[in-house]
C-alpha atoms as a PDB file:
ATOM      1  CA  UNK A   1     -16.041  20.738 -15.353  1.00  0.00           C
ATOM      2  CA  UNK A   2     -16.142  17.184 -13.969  1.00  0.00           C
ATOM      3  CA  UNK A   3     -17.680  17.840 -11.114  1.00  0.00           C
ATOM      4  CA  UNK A   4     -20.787  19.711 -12.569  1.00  0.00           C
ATOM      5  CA  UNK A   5     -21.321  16.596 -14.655  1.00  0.00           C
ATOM      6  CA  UNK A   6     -19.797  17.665 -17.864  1.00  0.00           C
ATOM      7  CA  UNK A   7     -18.362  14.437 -20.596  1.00  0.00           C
ATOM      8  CA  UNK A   8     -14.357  15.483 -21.130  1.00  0.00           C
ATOM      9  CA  UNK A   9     -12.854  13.538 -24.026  1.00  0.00           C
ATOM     10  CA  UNK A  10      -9.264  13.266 -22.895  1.00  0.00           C
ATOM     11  CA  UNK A  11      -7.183  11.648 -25.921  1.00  0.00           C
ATOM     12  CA  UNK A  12      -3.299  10.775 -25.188  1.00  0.00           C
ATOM     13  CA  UNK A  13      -0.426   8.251 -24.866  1.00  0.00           C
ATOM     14  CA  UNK A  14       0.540   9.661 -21.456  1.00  0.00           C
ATOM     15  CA  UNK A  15      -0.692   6.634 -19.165  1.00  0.00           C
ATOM     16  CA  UNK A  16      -0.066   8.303 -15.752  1.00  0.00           C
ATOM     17  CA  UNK A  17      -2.425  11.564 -17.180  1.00  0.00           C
ATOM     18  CA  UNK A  18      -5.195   9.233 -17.795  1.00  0.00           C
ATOM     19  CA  UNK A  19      -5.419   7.268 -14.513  1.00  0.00           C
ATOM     20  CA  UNK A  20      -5.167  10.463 -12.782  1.00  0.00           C
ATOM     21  CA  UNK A  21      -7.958  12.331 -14.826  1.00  0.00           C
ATOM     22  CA  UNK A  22     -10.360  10.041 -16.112  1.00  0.00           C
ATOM     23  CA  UNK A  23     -13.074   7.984 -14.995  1.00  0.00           C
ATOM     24  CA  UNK A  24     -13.215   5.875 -17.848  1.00  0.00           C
ATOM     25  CA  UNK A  25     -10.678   4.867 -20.639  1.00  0.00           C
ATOM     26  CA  UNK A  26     -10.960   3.552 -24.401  1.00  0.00           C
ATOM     27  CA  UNK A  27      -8.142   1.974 -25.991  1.00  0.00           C
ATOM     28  CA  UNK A  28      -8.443   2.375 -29.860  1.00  0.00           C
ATOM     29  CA  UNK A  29      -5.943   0.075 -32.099  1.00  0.00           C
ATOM     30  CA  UNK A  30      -6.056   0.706 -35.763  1.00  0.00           C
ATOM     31  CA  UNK A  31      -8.947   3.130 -35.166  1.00  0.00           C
ATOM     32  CA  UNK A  32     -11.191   0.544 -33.653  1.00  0.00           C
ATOM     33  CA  UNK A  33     -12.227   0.754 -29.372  1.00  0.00           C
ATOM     34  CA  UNK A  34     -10.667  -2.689 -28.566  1.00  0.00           C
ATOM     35  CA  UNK A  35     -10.952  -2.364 -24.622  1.00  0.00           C
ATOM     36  CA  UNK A  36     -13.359  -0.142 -22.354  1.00  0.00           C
ATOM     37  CA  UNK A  37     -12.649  -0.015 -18.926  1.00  0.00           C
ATOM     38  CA  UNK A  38     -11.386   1.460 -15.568  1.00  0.00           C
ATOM     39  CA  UNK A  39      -8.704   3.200 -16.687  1.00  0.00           C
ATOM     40  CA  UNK A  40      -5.853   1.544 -14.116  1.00  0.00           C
ATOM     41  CA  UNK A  41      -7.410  -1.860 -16.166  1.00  0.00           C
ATOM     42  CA  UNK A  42      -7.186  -0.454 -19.434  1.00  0.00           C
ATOM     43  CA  UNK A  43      -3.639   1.304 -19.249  1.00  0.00           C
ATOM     44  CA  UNK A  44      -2.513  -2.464 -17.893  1.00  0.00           C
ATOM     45  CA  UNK A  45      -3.538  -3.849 -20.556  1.00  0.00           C
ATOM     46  CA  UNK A  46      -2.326  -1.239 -23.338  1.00  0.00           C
ATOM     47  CA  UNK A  47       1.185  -1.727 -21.685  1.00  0.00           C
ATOM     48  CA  UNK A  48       1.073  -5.197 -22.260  1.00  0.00           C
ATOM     49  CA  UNK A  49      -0.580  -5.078 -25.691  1.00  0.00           C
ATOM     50  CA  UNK A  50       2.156  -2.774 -26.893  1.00  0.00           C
ATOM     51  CA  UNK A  51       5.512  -4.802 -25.356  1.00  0.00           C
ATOM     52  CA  UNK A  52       3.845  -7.995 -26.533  1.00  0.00           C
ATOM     53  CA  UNK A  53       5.646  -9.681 -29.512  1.00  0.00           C
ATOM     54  CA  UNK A  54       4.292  -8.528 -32.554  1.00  0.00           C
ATOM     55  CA  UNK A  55       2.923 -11.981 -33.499  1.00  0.00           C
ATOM     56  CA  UNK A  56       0.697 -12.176 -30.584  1.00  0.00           C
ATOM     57  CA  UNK A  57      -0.787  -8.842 -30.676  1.00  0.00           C
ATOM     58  CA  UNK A  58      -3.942  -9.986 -32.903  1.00  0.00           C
ATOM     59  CA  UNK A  59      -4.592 -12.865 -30.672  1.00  0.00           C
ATOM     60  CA  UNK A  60      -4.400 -10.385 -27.356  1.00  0.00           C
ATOM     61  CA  UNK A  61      -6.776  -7.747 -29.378  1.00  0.00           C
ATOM     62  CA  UNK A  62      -8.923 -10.624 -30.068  1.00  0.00           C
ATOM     63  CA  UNK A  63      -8.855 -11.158 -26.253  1.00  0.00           C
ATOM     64  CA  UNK A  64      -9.550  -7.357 -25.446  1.00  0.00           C
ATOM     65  CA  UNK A  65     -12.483  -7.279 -27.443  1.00  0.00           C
ATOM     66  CA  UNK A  66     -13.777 -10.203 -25.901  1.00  0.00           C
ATOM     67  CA  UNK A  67     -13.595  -8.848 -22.258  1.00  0.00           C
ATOM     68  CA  UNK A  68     -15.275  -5.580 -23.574  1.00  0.00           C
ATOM     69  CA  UNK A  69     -18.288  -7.189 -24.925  1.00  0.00           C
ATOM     70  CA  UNK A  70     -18.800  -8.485 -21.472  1.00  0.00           C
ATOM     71  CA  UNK A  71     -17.970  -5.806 -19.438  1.00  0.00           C
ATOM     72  CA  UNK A  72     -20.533  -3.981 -17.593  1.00  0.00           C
ATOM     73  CA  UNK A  73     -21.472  -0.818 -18.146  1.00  0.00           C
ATOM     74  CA  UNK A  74     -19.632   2.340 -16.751  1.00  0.00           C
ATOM     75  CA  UNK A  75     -21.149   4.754 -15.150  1.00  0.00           C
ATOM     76  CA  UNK A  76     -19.747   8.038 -13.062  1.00  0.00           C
ATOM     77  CA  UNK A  77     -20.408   6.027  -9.888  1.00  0.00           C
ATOM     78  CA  UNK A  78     -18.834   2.771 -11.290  1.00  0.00           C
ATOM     79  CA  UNK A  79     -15.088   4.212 -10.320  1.00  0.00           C
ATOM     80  CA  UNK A  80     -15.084   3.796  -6.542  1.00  0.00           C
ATOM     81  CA  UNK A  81     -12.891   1.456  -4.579  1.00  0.00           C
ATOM     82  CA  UNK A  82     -14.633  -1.771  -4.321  1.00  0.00           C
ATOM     83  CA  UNK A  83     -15.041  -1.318  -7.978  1.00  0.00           C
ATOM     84  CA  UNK A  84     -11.053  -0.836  -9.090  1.00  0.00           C
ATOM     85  CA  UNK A  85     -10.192  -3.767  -6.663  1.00  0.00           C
ATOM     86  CA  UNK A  86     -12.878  -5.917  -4.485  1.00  0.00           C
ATOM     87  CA  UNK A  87     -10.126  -6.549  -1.708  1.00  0.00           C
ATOM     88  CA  UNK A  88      -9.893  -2.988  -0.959  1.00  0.00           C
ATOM     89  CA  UNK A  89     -12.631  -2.358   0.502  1.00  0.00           C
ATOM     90  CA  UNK A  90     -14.389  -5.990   1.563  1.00  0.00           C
ATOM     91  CA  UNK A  91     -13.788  -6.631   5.083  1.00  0.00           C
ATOM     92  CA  UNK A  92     -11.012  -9.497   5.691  1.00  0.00           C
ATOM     93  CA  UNK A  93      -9.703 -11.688   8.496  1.00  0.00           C
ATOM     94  CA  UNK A  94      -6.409 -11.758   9.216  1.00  0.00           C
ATOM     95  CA  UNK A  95      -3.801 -12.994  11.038  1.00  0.00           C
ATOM     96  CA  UNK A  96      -3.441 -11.004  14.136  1.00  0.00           C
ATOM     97  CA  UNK A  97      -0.938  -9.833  17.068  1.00  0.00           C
ATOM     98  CA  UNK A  98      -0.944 -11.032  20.108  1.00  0.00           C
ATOM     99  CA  UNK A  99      -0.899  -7.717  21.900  1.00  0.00           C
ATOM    100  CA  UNK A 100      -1.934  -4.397  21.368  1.00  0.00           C
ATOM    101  CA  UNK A 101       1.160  -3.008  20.434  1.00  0.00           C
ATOM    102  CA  UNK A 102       1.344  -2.087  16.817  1.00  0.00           C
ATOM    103  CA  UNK A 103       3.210  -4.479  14.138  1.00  0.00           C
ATOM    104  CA  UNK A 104       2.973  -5.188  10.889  1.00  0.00           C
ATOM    105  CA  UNK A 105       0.552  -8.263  10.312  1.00  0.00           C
ATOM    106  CA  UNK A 106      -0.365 -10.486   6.949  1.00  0.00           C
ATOM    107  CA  UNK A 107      -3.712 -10.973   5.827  1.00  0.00           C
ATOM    108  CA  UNK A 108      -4.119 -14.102   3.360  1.00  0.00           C
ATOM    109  CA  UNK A 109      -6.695 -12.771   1.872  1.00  0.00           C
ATOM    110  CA  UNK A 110      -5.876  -9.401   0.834  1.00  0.00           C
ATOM    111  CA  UNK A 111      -5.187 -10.366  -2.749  1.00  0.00           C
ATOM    112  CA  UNK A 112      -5.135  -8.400  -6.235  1.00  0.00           C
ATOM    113  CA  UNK A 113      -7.747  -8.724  -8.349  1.00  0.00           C
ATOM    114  CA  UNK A 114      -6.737  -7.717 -11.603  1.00  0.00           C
ATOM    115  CA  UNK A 115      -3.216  -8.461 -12.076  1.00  0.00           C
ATOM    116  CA  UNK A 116      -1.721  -8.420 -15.576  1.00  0.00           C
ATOM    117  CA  UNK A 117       1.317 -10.157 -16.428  1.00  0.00           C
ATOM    118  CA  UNK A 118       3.039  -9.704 -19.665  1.00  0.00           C
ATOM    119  CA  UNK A 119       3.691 -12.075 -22.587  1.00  0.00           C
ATOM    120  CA  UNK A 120       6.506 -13.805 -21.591  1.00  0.00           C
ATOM    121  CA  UNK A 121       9.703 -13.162 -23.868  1.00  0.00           C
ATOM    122  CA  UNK A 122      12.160 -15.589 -22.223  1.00  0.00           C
ATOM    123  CA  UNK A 123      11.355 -14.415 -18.303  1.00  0.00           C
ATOM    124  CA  UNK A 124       8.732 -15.654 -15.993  1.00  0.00           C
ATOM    125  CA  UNK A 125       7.894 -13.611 -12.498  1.00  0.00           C
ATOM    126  CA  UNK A 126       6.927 -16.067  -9.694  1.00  0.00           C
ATOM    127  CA  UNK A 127       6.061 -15.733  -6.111  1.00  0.00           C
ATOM    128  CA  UNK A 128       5.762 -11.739  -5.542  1.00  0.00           C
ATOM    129  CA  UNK A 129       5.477 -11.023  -1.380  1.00  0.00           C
ATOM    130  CA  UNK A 130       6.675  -8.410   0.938  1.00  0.00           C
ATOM    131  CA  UNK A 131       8.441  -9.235   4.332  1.00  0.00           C
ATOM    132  CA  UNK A 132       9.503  -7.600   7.174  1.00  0.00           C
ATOM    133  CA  UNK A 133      13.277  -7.503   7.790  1.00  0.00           C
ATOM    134  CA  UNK A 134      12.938 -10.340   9.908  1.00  0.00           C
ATOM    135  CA  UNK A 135      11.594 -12.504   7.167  1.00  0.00           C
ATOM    136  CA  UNK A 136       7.641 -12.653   8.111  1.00  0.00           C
ATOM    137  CA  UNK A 137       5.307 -12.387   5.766  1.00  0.00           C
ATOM    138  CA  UNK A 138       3.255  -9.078   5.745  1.00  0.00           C
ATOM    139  CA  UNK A 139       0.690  -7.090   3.022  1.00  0.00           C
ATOM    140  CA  UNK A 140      -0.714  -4.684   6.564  1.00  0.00           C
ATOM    141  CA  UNK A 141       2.294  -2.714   6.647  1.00  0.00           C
ATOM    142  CA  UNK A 142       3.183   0.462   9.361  1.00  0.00           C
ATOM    143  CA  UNK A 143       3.773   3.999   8.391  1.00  0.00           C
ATOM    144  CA  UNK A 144       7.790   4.262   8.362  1.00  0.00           C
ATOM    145  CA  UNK A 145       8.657   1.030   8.809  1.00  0.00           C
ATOM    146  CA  UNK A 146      11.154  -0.729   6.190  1.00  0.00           C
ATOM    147  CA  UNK A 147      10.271  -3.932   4.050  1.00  0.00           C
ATOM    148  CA  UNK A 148      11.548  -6.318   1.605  1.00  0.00           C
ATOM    149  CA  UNK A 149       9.629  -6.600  -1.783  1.00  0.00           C
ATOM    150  CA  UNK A 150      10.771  -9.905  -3.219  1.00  0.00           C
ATOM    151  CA  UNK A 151      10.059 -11.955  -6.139  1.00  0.00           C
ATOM    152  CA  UNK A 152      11.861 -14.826  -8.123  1.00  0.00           C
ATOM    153  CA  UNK A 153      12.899 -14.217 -12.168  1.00  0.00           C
ATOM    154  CA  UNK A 154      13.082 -17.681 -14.215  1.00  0.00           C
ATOM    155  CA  UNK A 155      14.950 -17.332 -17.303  1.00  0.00           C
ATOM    156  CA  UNK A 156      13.563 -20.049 -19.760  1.00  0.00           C
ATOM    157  CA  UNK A 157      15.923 -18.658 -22.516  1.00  0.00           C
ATOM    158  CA  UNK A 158      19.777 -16.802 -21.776  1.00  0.00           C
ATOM    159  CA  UNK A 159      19.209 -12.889 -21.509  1.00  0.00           C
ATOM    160  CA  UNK A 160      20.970 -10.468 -22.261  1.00  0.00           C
ATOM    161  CA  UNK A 161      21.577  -6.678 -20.616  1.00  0.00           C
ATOM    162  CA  UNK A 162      19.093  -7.886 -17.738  1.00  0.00           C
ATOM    163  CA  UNK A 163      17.879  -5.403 -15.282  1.00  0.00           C
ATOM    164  CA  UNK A 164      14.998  -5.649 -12.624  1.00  0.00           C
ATOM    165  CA  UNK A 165      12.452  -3.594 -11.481  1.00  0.00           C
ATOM    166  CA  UNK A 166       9.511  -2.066  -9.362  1.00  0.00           C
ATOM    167  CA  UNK A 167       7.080   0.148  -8.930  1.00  0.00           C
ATOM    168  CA  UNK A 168       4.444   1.610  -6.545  1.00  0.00           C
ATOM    169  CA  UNK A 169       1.188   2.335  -7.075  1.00  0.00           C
ATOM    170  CA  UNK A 170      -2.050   3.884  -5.762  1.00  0.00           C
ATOM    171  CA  UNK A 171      -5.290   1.923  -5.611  1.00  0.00           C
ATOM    172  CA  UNK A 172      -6.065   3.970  -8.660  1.00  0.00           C
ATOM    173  CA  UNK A 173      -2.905   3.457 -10.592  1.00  0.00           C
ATOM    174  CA  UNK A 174      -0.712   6.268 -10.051  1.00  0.00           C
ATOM    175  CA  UNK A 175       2.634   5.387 -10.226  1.00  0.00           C
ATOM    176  CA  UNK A 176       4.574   6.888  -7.048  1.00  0.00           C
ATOM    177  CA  UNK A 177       7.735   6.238  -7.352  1.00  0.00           C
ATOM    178  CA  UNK A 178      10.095   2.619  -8.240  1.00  0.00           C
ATOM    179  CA  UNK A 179      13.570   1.425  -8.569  1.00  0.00           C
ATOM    180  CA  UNK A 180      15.801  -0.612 -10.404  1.00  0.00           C
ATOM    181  CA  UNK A 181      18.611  -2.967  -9.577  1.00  0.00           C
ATOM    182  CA  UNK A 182      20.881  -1.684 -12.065  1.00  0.00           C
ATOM    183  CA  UNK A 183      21.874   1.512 -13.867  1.00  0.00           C
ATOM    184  CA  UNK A 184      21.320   1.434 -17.940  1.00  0.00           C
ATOM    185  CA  UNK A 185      25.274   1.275 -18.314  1.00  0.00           C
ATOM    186  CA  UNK A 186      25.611  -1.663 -15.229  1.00  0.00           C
ATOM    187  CA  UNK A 187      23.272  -3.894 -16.359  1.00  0.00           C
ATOM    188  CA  UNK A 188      23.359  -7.658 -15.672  1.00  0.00           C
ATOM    189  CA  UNK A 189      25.497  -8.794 -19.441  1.00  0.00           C
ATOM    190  CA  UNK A 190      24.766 -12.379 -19.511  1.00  0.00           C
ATOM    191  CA  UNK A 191      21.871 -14.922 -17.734  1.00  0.00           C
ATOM    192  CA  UNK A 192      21.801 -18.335 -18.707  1.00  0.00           C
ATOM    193  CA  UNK A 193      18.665 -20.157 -19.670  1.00  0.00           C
ATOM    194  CA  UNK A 194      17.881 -21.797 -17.019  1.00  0.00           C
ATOM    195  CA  UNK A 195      18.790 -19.557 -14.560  1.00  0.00           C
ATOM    196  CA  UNK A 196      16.717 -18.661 -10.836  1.00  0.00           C
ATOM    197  CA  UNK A 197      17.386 -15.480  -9.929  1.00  0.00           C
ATOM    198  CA  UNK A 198      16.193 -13.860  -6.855  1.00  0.00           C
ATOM    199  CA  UNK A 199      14.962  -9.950  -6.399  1.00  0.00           C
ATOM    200  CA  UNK A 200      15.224  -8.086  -3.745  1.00  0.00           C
ATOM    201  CA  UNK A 201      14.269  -4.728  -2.395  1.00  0.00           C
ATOM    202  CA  UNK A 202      14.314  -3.004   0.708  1.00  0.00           C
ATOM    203  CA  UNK A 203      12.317   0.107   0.868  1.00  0.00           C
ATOM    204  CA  UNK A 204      10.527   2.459   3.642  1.00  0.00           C
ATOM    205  CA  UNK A 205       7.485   2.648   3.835  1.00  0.00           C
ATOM    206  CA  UNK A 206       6.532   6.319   3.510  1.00  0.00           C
ATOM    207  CA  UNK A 207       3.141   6.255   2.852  1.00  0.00           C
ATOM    208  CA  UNK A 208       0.197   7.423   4.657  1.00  0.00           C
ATOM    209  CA  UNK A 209      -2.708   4.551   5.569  1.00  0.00           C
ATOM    210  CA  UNK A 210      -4.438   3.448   2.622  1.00  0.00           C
ATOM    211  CA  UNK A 211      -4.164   0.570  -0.449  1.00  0.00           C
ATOM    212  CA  UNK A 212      -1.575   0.194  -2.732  1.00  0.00           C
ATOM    213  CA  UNK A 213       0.324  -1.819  -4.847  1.00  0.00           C
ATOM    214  CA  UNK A 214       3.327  -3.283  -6.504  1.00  0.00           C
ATOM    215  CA  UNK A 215       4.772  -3.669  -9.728  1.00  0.00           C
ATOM    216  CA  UNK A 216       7.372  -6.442 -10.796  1.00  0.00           C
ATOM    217  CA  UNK A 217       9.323  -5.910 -13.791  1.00  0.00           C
ATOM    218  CA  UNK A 218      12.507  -7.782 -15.841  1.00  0.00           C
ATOM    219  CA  UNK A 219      13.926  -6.093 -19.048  1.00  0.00           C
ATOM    220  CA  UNK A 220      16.620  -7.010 -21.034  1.00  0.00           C
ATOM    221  CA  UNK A 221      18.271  -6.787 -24.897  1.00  0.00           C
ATOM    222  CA  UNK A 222      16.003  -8.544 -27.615  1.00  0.00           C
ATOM    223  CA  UNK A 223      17.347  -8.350 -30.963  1.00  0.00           C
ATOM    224  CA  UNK A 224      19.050  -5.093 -30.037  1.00  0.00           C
ATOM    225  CA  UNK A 225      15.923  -3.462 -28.612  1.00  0.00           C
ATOM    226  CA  UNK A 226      15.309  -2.861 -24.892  1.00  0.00           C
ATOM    227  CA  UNK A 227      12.032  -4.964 -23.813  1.00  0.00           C
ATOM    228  CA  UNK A 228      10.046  -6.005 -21.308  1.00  0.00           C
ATOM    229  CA  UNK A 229      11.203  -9.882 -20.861  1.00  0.00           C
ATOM    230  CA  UNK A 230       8.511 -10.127 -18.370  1.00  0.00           C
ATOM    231  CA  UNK A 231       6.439  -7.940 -16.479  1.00  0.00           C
ATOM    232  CA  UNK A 232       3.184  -8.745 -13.845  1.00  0.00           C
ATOM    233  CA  UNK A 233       1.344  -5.285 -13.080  1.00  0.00           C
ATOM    234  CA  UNK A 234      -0.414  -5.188  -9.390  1.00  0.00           C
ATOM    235  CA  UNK A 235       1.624  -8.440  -8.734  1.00  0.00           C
ATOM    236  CA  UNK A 236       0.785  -7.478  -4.907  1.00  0.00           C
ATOM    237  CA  UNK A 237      -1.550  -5.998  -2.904  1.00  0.00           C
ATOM    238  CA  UNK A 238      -0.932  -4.145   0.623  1.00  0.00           C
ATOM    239  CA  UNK A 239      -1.961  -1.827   2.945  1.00  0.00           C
ATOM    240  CA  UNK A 240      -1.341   0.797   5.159  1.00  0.00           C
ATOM    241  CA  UNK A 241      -2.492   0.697   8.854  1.00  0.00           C
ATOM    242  CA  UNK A 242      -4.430   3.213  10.169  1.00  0.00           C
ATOM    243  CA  UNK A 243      -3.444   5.146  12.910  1.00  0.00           C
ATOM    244  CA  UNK A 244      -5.058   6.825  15.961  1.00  0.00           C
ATOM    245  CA  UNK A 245      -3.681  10.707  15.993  1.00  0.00           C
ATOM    246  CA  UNK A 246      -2.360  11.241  12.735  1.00  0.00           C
ATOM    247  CA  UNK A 247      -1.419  14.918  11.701  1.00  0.00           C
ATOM    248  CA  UNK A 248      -0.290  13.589   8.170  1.00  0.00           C
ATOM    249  CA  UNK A 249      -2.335  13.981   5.292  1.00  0.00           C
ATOM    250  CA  UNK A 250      -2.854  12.932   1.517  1.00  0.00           C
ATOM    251  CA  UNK A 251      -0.740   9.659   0.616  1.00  0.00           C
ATOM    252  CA  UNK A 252       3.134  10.627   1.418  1.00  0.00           C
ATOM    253  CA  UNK A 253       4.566  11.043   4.643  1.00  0.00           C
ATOM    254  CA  UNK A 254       7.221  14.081   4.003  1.00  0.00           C
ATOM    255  CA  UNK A 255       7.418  14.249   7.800  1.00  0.00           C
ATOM    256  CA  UNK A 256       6.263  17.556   8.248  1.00  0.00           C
ATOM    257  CA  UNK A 257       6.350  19.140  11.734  1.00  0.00           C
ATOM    258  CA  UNK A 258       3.761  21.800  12.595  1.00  0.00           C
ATOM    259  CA  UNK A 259       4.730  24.662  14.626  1.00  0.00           C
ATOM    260  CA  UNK A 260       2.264  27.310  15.595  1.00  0.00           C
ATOM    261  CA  UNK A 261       2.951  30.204  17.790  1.00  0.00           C
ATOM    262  CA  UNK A 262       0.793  32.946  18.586  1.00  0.00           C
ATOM    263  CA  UNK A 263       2.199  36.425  18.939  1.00  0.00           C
ATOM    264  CA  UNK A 264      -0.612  38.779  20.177  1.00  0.00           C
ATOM    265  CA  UNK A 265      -4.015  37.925  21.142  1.00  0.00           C
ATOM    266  CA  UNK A 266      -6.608  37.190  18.105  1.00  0.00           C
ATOM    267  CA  UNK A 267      -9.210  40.326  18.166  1.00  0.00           C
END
């Protein structure tokens, strides 16, 4: 129905259903459209709005409004790459190899463009990067190669039943996949205001080339309810390398090997 140019009104709380279906999004608060967008912007923001403290919500939907009264308008075409993030698509330099041979490289300028951090409620997420195992800096990353996603967690105020987080995301917003550093039952008990604590996680990289991004998340025990104590959405930006010869296809490498045998001649 999309495709021959028909208007679906898609109407649900399910955030991954709406980046994956629809070209543009609405959020309504109190039966009022407080935010038009891209949907991956929107659905940011709505996750934010509703983990915010309830005595800054009126000041963020005072905010919302204000970016969608200057918003441009959407259009069927609006939704392409260069629209959801600039960096995607604009060509960059970068900091090369000194051979041929493939490695994974770090371009300074590849950098998110709409990043959303939450209110902070006692946590602060600094300095977000992914390096190889060696330590280097890198955002052009190789198909199958393993990384460390990093970022630091300041605790302004002592937490309690602290856990970390992230999560993996296409250029669109679809969340693939993410991981936490403890279990619900092993969580961290105690942090003290104060407190640096540094985040680490090593991952493969089994995607397929293409952009993507990364999620950075801290929750912990606030009044006896489980809450975001900080949380930065598209904290980084990286990419895939392409490759010459590759048999893969769509956006995860399962490692599929094609055999093909013929049996009898083909009439």
């Amino acid at each position: 129905m999309q495709t021959q140019g028909v208007t679906v009104l898609f109407v649900a709380h399910s955030a991954s259903s709406i980046v994956e279906l629809c070209d543009q999004d609405g959020l309504i608060d109190a039966g009022e459209v407080v935010l038009k967008g891209l949907p991956k912007t929107v659905i940011a923001n709505y996750q934010k709005f509703i983990y915010a403290p309830a005595d800054q919500r009126d000041e963020l939907r005072r905010t919302f409004q204000a970016q969608s009264e200057n918003a441009p308008a959407l259009s069927s075409e609006y939704a392409t790459e260069a629209a959801i993030d600039p960096a995607a698509s604009s060509p960059q330099p970068i900091v090369a190899a000194s051979d041929d041979s493939p490695r994974s490289l770090y371009d300074p300028y590849l950098l998110p463009q709409h990043s959303v951090q939450y209110q902070s409620r006692g946590a602060r997420i600094k300095n977000p990067e992914i390096r190889t195992v060696d330590g280097q800096p890198a955002n052009l990353l190789l198909r199958n190669e393993t990384y460390i996603y990093s970022y630091k967690a300041y605790f302004v105020d002592a937490a309690w039943q602290v856990q970390f987080g992230m999560m993996l995301k296409t250029l669109t917003g679809f969340e693939l996949g993410g991981a936490v550093s403890h279990s619900m039952r092993q969580r961290l008990e105690h942090v003290a205001a104060g407190s640096l604590v540094d985040v680490e996680f090593e991952f493969s990289c089994s995607l397929l080339p293409g952009t993507y991004f990364l999620n950075a998340g801290v929750r912990g025990d606030v009044n006896g309810e489980d809450v975001y104590l900080d949380r930065a959405i598209d904290a980084v930006m990286f990419k895939v390398q392409p490759e010459v010869g590759l048999k893969a296809t769509g956006t995860v490498d399962f490692q599929a090997v094609a055999r093909v045998v013929t049996t009898s001649a083909v009439v």
